[in-house]
Protein backbone atom coordinates (compact mmCIF):
# COMPACT_ATOMS: atom_id res chain seq x y z
CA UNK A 1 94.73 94.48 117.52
CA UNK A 2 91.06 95.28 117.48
CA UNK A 3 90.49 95.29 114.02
CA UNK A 4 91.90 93.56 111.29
CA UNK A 5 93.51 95.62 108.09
CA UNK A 6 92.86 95.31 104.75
CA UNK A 7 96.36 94.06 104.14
CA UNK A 8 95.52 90.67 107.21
CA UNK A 9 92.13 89.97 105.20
CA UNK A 10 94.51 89.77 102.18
CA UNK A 11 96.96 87.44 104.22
CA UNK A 12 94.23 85.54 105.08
CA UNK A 13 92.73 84.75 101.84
CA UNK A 14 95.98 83.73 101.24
CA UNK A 15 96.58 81.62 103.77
CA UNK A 16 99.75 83.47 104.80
CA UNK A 17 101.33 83.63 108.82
CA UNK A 18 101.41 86.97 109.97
CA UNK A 19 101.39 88.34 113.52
CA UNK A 20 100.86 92.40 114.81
CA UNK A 21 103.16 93.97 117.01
CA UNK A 22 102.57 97.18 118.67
CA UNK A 23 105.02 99.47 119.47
CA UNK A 24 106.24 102.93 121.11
CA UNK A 25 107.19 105.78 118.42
CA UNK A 26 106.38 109.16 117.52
CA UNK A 27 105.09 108.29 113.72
CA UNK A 28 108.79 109.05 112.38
CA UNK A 29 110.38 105.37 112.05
CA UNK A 30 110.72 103.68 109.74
CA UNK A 31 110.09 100.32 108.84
CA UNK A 32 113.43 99.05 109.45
CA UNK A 33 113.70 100.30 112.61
CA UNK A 34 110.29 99.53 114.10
CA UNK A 35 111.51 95.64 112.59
CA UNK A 36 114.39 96.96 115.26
CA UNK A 37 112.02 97.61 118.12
CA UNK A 38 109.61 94.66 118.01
CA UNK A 39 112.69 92.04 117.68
CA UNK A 40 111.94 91.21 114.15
CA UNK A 41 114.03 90.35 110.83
CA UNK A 42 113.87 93.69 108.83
CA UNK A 43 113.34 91.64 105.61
CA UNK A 44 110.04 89.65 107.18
CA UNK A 45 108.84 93.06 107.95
CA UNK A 46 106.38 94.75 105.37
CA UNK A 47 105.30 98.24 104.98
CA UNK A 48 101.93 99.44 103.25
CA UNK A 49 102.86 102.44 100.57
CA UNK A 50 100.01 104.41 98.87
CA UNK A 51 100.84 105.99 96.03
CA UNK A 52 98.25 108.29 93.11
CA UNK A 53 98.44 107.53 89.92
CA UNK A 54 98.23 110.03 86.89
CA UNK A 55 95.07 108.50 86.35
CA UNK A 56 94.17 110.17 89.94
CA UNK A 57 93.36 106.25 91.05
CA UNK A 58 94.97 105.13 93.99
CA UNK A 59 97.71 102.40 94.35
CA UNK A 60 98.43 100.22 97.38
CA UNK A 61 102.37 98.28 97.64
CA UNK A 62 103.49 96.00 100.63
CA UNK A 63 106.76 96.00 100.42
CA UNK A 64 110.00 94.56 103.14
CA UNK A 65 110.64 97.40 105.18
CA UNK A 66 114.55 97.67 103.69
CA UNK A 67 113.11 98.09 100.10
CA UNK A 68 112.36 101.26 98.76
CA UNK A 69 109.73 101.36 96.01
CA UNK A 70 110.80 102.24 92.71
CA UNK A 71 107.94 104.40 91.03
CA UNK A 72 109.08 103.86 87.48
CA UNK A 73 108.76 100.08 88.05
CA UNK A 74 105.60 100.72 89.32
CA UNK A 75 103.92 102.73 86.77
């Protein structure tokens, strides 16, 4: 990867392990199976949700790729 995300400069302040894996697909998987393709634990896999707010403000979530994100909750 040529540049790092937002969401590696946030693992990195943290100190967290992470590693990028590139992969074939058309844009319509989904995070459970690109965890599939690259060989990986579906629950060690994170995807990056954006979500607007009433408020108009935007709202980033990582979440494991089996979880769904629960917009009540997140209000």
């Amino acid at each position: 990867m040529s540049e790092k995300t937002n969401v590696a400069r946030i693992f990195d302040n943290l100190g967290l392990k992470y590693a990028f894996h590139t992969y074939e697909g058309d844009g319509s998987l989904t995070a459970s199976e690109v965890a599939k393709l690259v060989g990986a634990d579906s629950a060690r896999v994170f995807k990056t949700l954006v979500t607007v707010g009433k408020s108009g403000r935007n709202y980033v979530f990582a979440i494991p790729a089996p979880n769904e994100l629960d917009l009540k909750k997140a209000a």
